[in-house]
Protein backbone atom coordinates (compact mmCIF):
# COMPACT_ATOMS: atom_id res chain seq x y z
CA UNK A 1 30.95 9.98 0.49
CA UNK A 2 29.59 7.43 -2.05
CA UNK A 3 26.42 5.91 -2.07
CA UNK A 4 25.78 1.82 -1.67
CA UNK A 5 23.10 -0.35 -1.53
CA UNK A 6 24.60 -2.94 1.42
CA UNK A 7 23.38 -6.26 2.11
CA UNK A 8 23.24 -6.81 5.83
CA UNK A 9 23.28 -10.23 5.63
CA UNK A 10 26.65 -10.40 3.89
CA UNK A 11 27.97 -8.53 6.95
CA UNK A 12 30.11 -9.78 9.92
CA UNK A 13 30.27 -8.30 13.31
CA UNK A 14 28.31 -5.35 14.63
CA UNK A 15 27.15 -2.62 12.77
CA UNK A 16 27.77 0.95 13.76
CA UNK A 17 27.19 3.97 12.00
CA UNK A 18 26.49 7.58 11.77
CA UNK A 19 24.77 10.05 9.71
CA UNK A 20 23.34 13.55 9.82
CA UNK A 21 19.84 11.74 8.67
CA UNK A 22 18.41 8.41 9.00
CA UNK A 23 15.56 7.19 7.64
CA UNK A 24 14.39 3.79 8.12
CA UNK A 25 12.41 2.16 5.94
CA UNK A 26 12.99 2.27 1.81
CA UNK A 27 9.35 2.40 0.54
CA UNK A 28 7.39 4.66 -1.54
CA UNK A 29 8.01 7.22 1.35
CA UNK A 30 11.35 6.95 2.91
CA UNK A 31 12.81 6.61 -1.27
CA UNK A 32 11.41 10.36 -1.68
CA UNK A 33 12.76 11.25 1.95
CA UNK A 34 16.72 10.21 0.99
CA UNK A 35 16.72 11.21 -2.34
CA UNK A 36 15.21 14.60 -1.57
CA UNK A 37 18.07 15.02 1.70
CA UNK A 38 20.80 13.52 -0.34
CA UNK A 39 20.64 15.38 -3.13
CA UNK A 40 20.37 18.80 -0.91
CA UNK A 41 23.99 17.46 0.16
CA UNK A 42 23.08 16.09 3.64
CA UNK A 43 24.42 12.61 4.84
CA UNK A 44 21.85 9.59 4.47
CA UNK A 45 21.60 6.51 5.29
CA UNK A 46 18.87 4.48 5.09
CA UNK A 47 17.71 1.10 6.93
CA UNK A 48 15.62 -1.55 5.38
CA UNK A 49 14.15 -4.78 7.50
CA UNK A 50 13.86 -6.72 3.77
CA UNK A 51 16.12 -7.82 1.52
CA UNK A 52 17.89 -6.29 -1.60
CA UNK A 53 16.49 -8.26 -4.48
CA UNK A 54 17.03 -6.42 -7.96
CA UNK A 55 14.67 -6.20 -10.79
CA UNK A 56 16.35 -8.52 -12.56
CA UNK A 57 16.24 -10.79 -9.53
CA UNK A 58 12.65 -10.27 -8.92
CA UNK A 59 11.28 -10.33 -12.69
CA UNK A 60 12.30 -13.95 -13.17
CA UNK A 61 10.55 -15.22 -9.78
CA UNK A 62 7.44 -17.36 -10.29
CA UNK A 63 3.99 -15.37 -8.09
CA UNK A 64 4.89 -17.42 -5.79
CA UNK A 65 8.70 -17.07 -5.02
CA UNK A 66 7.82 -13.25 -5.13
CA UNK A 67 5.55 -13.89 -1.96
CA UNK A 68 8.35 -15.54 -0.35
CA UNK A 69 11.07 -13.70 -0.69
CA UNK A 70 9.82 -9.67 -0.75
CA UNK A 71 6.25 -9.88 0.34
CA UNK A 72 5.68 -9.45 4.22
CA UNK A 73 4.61 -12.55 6.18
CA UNK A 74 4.93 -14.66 2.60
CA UNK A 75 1.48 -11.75 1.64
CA UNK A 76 -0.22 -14.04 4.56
CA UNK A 77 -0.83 -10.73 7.22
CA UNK A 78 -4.08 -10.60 8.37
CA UNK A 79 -6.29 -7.62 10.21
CA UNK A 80 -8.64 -9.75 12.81
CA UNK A 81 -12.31 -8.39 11.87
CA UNK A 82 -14.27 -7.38 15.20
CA UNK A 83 -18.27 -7.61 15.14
CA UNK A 84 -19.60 -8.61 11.88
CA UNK A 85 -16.58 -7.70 9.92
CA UNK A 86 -14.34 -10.23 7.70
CA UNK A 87 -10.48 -11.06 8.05
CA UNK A 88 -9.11 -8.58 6.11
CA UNK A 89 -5.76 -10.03 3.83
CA UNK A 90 -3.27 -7.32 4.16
CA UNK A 91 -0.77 -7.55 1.59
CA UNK A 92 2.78 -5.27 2.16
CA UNK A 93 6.04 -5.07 0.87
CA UNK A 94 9.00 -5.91 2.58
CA UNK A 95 12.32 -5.47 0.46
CA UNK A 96 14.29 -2.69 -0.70
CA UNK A 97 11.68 -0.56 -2.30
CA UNK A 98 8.98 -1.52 -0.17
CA UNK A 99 5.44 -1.91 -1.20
CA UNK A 100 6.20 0.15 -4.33
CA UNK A 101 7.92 -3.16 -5.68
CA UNK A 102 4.74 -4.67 -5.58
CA UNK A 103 2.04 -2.18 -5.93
CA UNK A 104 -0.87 -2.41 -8.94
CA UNK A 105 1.53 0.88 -9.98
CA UNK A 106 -2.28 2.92 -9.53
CA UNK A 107 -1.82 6.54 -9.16
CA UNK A 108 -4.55 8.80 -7.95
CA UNK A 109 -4.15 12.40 -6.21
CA UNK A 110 -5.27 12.94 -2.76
CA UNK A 111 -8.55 13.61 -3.63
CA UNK A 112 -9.55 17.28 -3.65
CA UNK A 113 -12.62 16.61 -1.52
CA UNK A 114 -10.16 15.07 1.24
CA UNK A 115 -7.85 18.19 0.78
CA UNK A 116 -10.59 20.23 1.58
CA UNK A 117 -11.77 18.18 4.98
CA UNK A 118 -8.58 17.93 6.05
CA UNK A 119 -7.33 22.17 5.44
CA UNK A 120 -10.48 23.10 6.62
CA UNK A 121 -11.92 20.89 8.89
CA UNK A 122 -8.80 19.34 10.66
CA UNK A 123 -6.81 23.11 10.69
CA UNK A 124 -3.85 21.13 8.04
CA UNK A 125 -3.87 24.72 6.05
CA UNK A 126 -1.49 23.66 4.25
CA UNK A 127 -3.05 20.73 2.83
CA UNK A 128 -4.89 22.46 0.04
CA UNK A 129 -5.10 21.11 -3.81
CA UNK A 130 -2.89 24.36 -4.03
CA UNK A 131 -0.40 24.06 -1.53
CA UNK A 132 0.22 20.28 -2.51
CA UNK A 133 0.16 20.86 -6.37
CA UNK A 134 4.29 21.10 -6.57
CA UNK A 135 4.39 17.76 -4.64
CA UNK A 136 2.12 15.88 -6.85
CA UNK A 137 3.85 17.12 -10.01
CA UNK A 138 7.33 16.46 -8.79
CA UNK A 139 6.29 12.98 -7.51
CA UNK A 140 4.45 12.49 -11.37
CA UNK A 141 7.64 13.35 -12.78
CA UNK A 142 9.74 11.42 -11.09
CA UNK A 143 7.87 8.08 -11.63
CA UNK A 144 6.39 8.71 -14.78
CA UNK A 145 2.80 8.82 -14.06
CA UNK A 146 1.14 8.65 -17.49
CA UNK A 147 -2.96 7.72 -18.43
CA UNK A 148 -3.02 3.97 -19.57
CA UNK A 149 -3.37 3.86 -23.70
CA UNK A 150 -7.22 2.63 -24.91
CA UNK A 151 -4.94 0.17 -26.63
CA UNK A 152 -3.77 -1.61 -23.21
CA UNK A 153 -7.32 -2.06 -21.73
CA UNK A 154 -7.92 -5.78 -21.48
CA UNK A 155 -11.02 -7.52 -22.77
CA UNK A 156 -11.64 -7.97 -18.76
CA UNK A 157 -11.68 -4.16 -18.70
CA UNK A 158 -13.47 -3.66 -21.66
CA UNK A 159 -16.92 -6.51 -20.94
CA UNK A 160 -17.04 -4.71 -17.45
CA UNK A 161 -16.82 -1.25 -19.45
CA UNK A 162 -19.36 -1.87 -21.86
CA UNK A 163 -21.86 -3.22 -18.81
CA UNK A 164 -21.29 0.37 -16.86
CA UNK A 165 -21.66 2.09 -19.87
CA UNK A 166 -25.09 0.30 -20.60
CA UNK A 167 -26.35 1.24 -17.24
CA UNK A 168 -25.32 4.84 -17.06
CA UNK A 169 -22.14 4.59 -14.95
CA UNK A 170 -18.91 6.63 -15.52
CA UNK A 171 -16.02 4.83 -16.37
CA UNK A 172 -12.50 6.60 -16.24
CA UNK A 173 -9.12 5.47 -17.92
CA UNK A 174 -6.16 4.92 -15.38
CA UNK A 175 -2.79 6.79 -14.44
CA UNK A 176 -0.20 4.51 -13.58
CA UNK A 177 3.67 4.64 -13.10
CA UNK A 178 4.40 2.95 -15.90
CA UNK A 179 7.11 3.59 -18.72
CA UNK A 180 6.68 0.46 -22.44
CA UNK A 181 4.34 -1.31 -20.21
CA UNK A 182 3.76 -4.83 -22.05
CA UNK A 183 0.47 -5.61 -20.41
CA UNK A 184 1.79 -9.41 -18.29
CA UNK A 185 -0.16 -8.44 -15.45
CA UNK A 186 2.60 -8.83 -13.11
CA UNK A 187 2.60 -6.02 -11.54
CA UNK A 188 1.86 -7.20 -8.50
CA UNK A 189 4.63 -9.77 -8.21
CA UNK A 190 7.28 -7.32 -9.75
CA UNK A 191 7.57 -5.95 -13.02
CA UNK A 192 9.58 -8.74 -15.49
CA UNK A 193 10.21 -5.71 -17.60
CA UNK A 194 11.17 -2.63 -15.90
CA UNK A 195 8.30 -1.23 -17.37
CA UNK A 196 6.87 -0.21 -13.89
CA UNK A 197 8.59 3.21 -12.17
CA UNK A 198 8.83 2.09 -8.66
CA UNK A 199 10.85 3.45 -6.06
CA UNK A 200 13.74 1.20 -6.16
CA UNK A 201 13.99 2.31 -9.79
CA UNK A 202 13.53 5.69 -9.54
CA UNK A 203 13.57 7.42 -6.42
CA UNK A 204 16.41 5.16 -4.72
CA UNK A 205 19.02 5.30 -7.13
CA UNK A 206 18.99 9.08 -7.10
CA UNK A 207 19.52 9.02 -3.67
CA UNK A 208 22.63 6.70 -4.06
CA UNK A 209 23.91 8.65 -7.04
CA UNK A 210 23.63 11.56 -4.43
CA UNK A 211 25.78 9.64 -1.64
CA UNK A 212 22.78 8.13 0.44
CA UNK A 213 23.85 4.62 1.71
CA UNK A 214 21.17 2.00 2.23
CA UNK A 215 21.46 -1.32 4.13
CA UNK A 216 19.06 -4.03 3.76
CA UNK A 217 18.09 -6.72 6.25
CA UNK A 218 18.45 -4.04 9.43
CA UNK A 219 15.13 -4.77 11.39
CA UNK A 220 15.21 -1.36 14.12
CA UNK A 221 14.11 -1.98 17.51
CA UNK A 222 13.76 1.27 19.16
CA UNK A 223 14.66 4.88 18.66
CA UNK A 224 17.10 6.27 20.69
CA UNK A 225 16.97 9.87 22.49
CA UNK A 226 18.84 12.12 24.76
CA UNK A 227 17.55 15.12 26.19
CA UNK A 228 13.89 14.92 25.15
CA UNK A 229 15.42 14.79 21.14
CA UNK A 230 15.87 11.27 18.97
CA UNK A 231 19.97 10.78 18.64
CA UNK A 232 19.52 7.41 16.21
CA UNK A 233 18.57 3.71 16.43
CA UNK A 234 18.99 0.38 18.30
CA UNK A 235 18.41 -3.09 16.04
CA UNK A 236 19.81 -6.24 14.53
CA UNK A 237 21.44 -7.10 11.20
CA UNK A 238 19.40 -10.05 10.14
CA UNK A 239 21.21 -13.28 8.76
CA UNK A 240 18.63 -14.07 6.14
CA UNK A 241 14.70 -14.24 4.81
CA UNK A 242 13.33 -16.00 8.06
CA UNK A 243 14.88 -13.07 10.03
CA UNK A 244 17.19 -14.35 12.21
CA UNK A 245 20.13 -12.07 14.20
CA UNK A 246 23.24 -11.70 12.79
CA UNK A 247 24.57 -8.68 15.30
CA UNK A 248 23.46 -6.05 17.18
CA UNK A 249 22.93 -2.44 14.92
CA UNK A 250 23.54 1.70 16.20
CA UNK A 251 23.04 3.76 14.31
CA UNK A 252 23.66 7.81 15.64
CA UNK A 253 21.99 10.53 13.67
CA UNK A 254 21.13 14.21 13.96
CA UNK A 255 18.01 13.50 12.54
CA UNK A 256 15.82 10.74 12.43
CA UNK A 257 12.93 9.61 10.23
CA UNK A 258 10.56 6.87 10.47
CA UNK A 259 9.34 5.50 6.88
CA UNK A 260 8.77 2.11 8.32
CA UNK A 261 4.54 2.61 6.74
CA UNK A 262 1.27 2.29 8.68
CA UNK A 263 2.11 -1.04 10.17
CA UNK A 264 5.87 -0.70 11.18
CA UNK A 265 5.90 3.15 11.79
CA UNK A 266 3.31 2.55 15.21
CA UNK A 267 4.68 -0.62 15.96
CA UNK A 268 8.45 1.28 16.54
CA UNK A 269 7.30 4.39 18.22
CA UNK A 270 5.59 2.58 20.63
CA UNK A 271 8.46 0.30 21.31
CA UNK A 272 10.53 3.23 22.03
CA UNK A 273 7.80 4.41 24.65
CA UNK A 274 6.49 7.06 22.74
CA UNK A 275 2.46 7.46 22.36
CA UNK A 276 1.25 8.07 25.54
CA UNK A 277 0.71 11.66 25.44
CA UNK A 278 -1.90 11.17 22.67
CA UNK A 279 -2.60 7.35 22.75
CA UNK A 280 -3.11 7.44 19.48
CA UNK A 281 0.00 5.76 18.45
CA UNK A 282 -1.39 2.80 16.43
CA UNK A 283 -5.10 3.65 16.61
CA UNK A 284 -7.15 5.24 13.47
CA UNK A 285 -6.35 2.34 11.23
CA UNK A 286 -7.90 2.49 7.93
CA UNK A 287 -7.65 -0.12 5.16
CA UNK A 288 -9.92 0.69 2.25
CA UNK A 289 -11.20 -3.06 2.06
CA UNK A 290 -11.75 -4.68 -1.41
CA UNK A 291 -13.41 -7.10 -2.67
CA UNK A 292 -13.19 -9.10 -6.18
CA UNK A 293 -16.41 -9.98 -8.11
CA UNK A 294 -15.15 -12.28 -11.27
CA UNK A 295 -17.10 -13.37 -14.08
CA UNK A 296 -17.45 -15.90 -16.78
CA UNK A 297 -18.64 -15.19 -20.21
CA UNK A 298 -19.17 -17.40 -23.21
CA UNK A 299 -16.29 -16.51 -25.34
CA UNK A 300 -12.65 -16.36 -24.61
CA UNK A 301 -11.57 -12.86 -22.52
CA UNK A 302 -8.35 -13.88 -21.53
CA UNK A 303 -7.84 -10.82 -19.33
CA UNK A 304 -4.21 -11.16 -18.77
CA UNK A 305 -3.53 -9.86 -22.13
CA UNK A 306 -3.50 -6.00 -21.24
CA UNK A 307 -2.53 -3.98 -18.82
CA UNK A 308 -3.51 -5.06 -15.18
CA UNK A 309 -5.19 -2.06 -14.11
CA UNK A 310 -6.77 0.28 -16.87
CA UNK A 311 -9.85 1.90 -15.87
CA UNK A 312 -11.68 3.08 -12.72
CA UNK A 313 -15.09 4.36 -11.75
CA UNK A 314 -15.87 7.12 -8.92
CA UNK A 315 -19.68 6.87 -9.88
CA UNK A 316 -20.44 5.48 -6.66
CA UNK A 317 -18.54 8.01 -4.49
CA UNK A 318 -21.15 9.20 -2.77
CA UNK A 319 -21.58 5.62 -1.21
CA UNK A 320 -17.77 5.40 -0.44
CA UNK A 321 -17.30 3.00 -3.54
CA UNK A 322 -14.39 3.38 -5.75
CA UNK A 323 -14.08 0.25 -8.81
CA UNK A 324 -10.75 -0.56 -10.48
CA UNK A 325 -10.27 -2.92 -12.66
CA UNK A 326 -7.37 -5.51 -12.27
CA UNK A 327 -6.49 -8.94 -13.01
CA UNK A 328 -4.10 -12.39 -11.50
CA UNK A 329 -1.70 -13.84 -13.31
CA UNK A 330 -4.08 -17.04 -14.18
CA UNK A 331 -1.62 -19.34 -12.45
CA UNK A 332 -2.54 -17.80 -8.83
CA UNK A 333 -6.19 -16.88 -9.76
CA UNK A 334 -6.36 -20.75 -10.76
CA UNK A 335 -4.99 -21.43 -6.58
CA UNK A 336 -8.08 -19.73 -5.84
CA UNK A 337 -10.86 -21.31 -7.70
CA UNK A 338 -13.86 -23.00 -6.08
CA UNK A 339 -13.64 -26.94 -5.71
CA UNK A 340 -11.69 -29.59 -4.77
CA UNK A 341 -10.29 -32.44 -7.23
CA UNK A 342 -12.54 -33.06 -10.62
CA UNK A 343 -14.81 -29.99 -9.94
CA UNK A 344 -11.65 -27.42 -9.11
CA UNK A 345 -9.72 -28.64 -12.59
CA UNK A 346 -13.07 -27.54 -13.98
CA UNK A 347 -13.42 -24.45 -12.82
CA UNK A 348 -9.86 -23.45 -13.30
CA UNK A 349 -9.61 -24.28 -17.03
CA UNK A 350 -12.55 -21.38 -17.61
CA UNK A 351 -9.88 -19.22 -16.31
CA UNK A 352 -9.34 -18.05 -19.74
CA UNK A 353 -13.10 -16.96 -20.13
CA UNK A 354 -13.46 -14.89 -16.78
CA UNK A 355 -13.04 -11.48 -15.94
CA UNK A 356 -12.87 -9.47 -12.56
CA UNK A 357 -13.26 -6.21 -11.39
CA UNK A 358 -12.72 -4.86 -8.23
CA UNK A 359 -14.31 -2.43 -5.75
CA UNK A 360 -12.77 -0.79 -2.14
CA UNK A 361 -14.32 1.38 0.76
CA UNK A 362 -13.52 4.67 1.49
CA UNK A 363 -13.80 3.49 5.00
CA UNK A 364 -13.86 5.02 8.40
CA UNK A 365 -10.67 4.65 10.92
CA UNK A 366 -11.53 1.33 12.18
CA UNK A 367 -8.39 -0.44 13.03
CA UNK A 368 -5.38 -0.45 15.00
CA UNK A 369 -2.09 -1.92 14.99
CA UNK A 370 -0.32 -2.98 18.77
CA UNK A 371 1.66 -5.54 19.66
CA UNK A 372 -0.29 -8.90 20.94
CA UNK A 373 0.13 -10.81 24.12
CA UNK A 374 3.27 -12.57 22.98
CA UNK A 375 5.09 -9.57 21.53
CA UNK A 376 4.20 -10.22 18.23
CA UNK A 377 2.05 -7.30 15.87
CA UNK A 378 -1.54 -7.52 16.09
CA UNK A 379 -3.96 -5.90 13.63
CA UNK A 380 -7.77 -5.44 14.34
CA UNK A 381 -10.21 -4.02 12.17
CA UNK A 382 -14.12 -3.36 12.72
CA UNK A 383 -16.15 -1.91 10.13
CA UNK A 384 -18.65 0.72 11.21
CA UNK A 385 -22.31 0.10 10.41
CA UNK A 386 -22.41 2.32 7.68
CA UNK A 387 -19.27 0.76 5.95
CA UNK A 388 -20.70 -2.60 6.70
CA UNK A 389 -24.16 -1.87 5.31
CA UNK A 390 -22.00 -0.44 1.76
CA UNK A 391 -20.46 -4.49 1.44
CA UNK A 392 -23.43 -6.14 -0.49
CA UNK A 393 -24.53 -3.15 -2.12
CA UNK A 394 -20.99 -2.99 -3.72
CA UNK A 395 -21.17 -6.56 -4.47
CA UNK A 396 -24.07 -6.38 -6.32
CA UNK A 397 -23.64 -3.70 -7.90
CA UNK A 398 -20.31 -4.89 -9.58
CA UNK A 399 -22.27 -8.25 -10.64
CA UNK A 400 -25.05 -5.91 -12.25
CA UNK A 401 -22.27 -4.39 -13.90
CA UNK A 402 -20.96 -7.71 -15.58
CA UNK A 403 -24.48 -9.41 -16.28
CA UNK A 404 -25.20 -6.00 -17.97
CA UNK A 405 -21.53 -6.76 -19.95
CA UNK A 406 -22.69 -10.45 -21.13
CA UNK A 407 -21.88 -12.25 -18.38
CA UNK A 408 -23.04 -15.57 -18.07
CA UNK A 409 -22.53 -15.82 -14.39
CA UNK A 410 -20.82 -14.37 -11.27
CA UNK A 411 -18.34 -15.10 -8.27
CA UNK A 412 -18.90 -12.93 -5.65
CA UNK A 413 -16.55 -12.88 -2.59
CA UNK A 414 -18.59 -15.06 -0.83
CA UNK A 415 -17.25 -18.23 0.89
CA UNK A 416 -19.46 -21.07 -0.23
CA UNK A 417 -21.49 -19.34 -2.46
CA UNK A 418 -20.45 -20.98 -5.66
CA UNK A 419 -21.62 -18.95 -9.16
CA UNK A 420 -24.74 -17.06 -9.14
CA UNK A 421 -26.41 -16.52 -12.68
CA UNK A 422 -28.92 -13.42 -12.77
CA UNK A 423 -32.02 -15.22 -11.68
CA UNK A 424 -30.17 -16.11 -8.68
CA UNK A 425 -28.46 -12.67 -8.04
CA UNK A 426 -31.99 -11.51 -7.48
CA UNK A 427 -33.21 -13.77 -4.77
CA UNK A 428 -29.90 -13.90 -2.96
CA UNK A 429 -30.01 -12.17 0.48
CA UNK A 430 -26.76 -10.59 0.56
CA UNK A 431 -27.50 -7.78 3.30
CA UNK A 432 -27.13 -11.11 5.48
CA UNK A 433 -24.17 -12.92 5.18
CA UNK A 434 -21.90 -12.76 7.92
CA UNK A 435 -18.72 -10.91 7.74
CA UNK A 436 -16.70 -14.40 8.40
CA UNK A 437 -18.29 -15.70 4.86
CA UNK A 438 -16.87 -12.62 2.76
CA UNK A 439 -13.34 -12.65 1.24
CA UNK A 440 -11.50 -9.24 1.73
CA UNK A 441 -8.02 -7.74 0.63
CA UNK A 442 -6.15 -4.75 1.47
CA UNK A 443 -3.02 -2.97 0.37
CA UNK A 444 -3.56 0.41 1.49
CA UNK A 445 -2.76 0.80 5.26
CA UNK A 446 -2.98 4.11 6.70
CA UNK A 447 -3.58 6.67 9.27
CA UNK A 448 -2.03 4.73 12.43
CA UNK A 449 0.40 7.75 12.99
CA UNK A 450 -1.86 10.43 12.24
CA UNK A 451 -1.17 14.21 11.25
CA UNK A 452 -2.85 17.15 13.57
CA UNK A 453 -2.72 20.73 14.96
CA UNK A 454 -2.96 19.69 18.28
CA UNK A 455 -0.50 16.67 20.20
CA UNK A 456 -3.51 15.74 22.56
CA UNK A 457 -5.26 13.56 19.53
CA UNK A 458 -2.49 13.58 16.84
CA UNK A 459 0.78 11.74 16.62
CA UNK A 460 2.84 13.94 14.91
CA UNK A 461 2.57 17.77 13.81
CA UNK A 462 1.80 19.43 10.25
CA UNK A 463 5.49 19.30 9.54
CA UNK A 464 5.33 16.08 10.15
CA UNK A 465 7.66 15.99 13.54
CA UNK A 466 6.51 14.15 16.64
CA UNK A 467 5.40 15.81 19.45
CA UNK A 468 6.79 13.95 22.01
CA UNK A 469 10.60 13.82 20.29
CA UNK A 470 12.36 16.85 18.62
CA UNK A 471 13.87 15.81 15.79
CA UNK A 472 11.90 12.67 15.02
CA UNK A 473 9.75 13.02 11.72
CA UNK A 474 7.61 10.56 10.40
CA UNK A 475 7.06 10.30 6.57
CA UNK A 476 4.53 7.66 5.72
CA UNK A 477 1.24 6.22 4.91
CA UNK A 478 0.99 6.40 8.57
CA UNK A 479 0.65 10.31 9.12
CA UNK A 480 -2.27 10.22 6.70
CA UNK A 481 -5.39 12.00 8.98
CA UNK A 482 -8.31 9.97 7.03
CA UNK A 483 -8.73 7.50 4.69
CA UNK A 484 -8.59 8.56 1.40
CA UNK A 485 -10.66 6.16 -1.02
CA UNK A 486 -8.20 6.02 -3.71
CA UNK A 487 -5.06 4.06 -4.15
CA UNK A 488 -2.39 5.84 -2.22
CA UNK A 489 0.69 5.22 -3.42
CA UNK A 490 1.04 8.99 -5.28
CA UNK A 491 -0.59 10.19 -1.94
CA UNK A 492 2.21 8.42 0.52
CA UNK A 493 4.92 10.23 -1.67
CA UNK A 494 3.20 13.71 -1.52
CA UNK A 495 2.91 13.88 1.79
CA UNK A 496 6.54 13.31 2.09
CA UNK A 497 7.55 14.87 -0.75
CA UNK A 498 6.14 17.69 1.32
CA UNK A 499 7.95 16.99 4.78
CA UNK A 500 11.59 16.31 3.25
CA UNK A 501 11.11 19.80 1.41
CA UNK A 502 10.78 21.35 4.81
CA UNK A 503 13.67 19.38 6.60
CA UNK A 504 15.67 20.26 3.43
CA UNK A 505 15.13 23.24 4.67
CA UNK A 506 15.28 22.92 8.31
CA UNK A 507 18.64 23.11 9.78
CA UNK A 508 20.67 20.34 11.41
CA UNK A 509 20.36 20.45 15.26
CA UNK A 510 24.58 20.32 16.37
């Protein structure tokens, strides 16, 4: 059978289909779960709740058309901090491709340390640097993960470089999926150039080439099962961006699984009334929050010019504090500049003399995803007092950094707080600012579906398979056991790199 990318929207009527597999979702790990089962000669199909917009589509919209039309919620999703913990901006994809489209293109290893917790600790024996190093080599190949050239390091990069390097700390160069990368910065809004190796230009059209047919706009609703064993899907075809039904969807499979990531993957298995055994379905939410410290210097940095994320520092492991640098295109970076009228055109036209640098958490599950009183999803999010207590040691730390880098003052992610010089740094009390004050970002959700040896306080098994449902695998950021304190987009596709090699395997039920 030939492969397709189908719009759903373009459709009329109800859609009804079969397949030996069906995966649903088109991201970072549902791309490596089709291309892997197509290619072994089994028949794919593959639903995704976004839209099909091309690269050529998506390279010539403006920041914010891209939020629009292929981020979720228009990029505004927020995780409602408990206690003394901020809103939390969580930023995913929703489009063919998933949040691959629209990732930094960072690409870290799970991190041997977290191999080791998790083989030893948690009983996943498998999970050794070992065991996984076929996965993250294949997944490297496939994408092209190469180290970012000295040559592509923006002068953002470099002032913060030179400030770490003057006060002892470690500074590593950056792996990235990247193939010619021309340095816009865009990578976060799609690549204009094709230079970044994301899923939807890698992974997916393998698994077309292979006979795998994908549909966009299908929004699933529940899984269906017969017999204590998933037998396919129940949704809608949607009619257009703001999601409204076209016709009902069935799809029938042998095999079914659920790529949907760490927000949809919960969300759907506890639709279809599965979770109860464990009640962990949705629970263990971690989000690896991050937070942006710019600065402006005398001279001209114009930190656009290079490549958006370059280098990285793990010096501050220890403390669960992982810096990477990064840059925004200046005409969304200028949308968030301090002031209003007069004072705002002010600050935004010493856009061109600021850098930034960012720093996450290698946090503790604190989150969970359900749905809220009106049926709609609901995130939450509370920091545990020893994440909490890391927050203003991170922040000034990173502003230490750039005054030590010639910085002539500081924007911390503090609401209200204006620029701080380093006089001011000093005296400002930053153990006490409320959680509601500090600005906070996330693109890494995980861990709401989480991987065990035992079904009592796991969601699904080693191989991935639920233990509630034969036959039903999830293949996602969701199935991750802890957080990982890295970017985890070379992570995501490991660990189902890992489970579609074992289904390859795996015969058919009849």
């Amino acid at each position: 059978m030939a492969g397709a990318i189908i719009h759903g929207r373009s459709l009329s009527g109800a859609l009804e289909l079969d397949a030996e597999v069906l995966v649903v979702g088109s991201g970072a790990a549902g791309a490596v779960v089709a291309a892997t089962l197509a290619e072994a000669g089994q028949d794919v199909i593959v639903l995704e709740e976004g839209a099909h917009v091309t690269p050529a589509e998506y390279g010539k919209m403006r920041p914010s058309q891209t939020m629009r039309h292929i981020w979720r919620d228009a990029g505004l999703t927020f995780a409602i901090g408990l206690g003394d913990t901020p809103m939390i901006n969580v930023m995913m994809g929703r489009c063919v491709g998933g949040s691959s489209v629209l990732t930094g293109a960072v690409c870290f290893r799970i991190p041997g340390a977290v191999l080791r917790h998790w083989s030893t600790e948690l009983g996943l024996t498998e999970l050794t640097e070992a065991g996984m190093e076929r996965y993250h080599e294949s997944v490297e190949r496939a994408v092209h993960v190469e180290t970012v050239p000295a040559h592509m390091r923006s002068r953002s990069t470099l002032r913060f470089a030179e400030g770490a390097a003057r006060l002892g700390v470690a500074i590593e160069p950056m792996r990235r999926n990247t193939k010619d990368c021309h340095g816009c910065g865009r990578c976060n809004f799609g690549c204009p150039h094709g230079a970044k190796m994301s899923v939807d230009v890698t992974y997916l059209p393998r698994a077309v080439a292979a006979g795998a047919r994908i549909y966009s706009d299908c929004a699933v609703d529940r899984i269906t099962h017969e017999g204590g064993r998933a037998t396919g899907v129940v949704g809608r075809v949607l009619a257009g961006p703001r999601g409204e039904t076209r016709a009902r969807l069935r799809v029938r499979a042998r095999r079914v699984v659920v790529a949907a990531g760490a927000y949809g993957s919960p969300l759907l298995l506890a639709d279809s009334g599965l979770g109860r055994q464990s009640g962990q379905v949705g629970k263990n939410l971690t989000l690896h929050p991050g937070f942006r410290v710019m600065a402006r210097f005398d001279e001209r940095i114009e930190g656009w010019k290079g490549s958006l994320q370059s280098m990285y520092s793990d010096h501050y492991e220890r403390d669960g504090i992982t810096l990477t640098s990064l840059f925004v295109p200046p005409g969304v970076l200028a949308a968030t500049m301090h002031g209003i009228g007069p004072e705002h055109i002010r600050r935004a036209l010493t856009i061109p003399n600021l850098a930034i640098f960012g720093g996450m958490l290698h946090d503790a599950a604190g989150g969970e995803i359900r749905r809220g009183l009106f049926g709609g999803p609901n995130i939450t999010y509370r920091m545990s007092a020893a994440d909490r207590a890391v927050v203003p040691i991170l922040m000034r730390r990173m502003a230490e950094i750039f005054f030590a880098g010639g910085a002539r003052e500081v924007f911390l992610p503090v609401l209200g707080l204006g620029s701080v010089d380093a006089d001011r740094l000093r005296t400002i009390d930053l153990e006490h600012v409320p959680g509601r004050k500090l600005e906070c970002a996330s693109q890494h959700p995980l861990g709401t579906c989480r991987m065990g040896v035992s079904p009592l306080n796991s969601v699904v098994d080693p191989d991935g398979q639920s233990w509630e449902l034969r036959e039903l695998f999830v293949a996602d950021g969701s199935i991750v056991p802890t957080s990982l304190g890295v970017n985890p987009q070379v992570s995501i596709m490991t660990m189902a790199a890992r489970i579609a090699d074992k289904l390859r395997e795996r015969p058919l039920p009849a």
